[in-house]
C-alpha atoms as a PDB file:
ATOM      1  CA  UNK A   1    -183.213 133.544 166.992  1.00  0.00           C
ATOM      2  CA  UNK A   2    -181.387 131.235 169.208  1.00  0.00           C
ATOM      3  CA  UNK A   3    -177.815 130.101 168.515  1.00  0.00           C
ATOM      4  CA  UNK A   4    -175.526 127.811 169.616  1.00  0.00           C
ATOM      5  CA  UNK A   5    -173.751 130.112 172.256  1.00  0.00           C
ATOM      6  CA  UNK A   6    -177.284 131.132 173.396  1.00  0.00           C
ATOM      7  CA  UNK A   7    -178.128 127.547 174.273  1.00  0.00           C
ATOM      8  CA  UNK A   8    -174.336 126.870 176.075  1.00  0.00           C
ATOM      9  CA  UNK A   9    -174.951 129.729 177.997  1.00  0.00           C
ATOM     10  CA  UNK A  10    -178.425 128.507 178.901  1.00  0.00           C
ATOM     11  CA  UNK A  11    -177.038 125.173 179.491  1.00  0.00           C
ATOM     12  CA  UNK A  12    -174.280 127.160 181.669  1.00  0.00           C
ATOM     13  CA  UNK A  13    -176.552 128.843 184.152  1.00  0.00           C
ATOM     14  CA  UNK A  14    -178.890 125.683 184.474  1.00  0.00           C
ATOM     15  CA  UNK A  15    -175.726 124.106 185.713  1.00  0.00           C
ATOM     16  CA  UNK A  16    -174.692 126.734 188.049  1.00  0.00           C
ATOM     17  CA  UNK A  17    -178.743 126.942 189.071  1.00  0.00           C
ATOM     18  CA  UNK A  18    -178.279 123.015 190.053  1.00  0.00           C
ATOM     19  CA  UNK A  19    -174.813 123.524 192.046  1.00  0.00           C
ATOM     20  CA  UNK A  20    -176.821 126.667 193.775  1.00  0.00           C
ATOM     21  CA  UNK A  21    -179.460 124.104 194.839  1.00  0.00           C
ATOM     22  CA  UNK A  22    -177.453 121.513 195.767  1.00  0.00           C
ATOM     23  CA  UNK A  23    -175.235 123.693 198.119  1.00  0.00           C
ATOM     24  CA  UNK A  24    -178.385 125.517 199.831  1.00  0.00           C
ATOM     25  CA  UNK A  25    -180.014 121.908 200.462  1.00  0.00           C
ATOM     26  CA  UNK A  26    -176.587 121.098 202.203  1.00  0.00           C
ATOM     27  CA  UNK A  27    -176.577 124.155 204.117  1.00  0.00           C
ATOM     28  CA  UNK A  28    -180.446 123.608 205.525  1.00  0.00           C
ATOM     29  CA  UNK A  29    -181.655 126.274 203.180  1.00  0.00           C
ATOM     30  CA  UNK A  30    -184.038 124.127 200.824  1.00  0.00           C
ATOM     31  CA  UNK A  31    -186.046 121.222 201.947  1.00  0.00           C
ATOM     32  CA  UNK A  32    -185.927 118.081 200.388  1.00  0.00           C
ATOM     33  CA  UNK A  33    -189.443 118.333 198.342  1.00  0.00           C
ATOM     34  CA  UNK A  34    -188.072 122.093 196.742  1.00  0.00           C
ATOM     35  CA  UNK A  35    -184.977 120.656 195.913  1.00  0.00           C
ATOM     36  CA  UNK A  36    -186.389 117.148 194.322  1.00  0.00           C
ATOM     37  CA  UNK A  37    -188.820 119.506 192.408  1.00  0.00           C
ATOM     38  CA  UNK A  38    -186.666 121.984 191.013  1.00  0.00           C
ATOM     39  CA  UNK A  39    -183.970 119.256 190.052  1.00  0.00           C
ATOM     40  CA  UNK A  40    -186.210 117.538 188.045  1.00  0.00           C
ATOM     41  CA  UNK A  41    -187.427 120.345 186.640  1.00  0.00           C
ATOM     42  CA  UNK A  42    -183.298 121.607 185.604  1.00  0.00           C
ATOM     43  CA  UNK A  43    -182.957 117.954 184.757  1.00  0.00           C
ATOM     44  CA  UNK A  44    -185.793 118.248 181.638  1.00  0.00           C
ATOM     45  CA  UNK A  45    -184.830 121.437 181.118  1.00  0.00           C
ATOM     46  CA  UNK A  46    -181.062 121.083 180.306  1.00  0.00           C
ATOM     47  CA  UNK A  47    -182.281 117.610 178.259  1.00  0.00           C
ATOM     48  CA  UNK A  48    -184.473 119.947 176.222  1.00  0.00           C
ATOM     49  CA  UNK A  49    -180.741 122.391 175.552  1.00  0.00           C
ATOM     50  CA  UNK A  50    -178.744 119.362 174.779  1.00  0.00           C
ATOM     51  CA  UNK A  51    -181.477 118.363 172.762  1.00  0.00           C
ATOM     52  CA  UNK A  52    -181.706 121.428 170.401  1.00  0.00           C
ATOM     53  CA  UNK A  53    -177.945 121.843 170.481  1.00  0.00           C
ATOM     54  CA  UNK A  54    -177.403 118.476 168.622  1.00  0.00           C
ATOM     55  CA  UNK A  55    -180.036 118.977 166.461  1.00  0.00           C
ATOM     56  CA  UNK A  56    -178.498 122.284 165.456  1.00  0.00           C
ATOM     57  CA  UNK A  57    -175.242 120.521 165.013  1.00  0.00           C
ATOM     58  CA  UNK A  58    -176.678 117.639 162.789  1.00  0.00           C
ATOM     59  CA  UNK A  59    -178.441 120.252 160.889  1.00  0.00           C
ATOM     60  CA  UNK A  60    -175.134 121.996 160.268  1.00  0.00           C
ATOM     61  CA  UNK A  61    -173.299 119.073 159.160  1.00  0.00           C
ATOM     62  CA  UNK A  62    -175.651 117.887 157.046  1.00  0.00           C
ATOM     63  CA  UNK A  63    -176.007 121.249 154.975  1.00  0.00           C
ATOM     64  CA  UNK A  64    -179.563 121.651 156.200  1.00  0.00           C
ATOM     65  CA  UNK A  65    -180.114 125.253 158.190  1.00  0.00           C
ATOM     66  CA  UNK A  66    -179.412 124.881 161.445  1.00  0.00           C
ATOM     67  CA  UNK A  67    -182.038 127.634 162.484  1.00  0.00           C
ATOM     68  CA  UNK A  68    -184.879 125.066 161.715  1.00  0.00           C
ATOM     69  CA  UNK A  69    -184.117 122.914 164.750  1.00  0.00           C
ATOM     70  CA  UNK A  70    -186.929 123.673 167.548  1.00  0.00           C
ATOM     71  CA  UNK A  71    -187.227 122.901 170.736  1.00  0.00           C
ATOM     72  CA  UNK A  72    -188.594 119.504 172.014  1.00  0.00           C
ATOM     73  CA  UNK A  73    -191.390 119.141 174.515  1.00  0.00           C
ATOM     74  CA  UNK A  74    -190.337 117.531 177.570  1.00  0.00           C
ATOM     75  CA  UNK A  75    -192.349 114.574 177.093  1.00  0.00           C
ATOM     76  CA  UNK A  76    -190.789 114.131 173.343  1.00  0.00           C
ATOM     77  CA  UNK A  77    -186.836 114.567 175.049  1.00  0.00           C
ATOM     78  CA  UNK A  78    -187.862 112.486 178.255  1.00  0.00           C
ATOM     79  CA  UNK A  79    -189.285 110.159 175.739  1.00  0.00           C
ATOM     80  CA  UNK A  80    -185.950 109.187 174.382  1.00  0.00           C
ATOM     81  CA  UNK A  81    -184.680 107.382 178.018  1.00  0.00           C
ATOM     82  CA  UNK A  82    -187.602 104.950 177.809  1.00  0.00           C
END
């Protein structure tokens, strides 16, 4: 079962991933293709959290069960921007 803290703390080290990335491209230790790459891929990833974590929250406040939300595909939560 995943819960709300789950996901912040998911969201959390996806963050801290990102600031990792970003501070060994600086440094020389990533090239620019890796770091492109992997951003994107922490981009649709932490989309996909948020995504779930406001569903959760909707679910709550509506009186509906909040452990029905699932998790989006990316193309679904990408989706959304277009």
């Amino acid at each position: 079962m995943t819960d709300d803290n789950s996901i912040l703390h998911r969201i959390n080290g996806l963050v801290a991933e990102e600031h990792d990335l970003r501070t060994k491209h600086a440094a020389g230790q990533v090239d620019d293709a890796d770091e492109k790459a992997r951003l994107r891929a922490l981009e649709v990833e932490l989309d996909q959290c948020w995504d779930l974590l406001r569903q959760r929250r909707a679910k709550r406040e509506y009186g509906d069960n909040p452990d029905e939300a699932q998790a989006r595909s990316a193309d679904t939560v990408e989706g959304y921007l277009n």
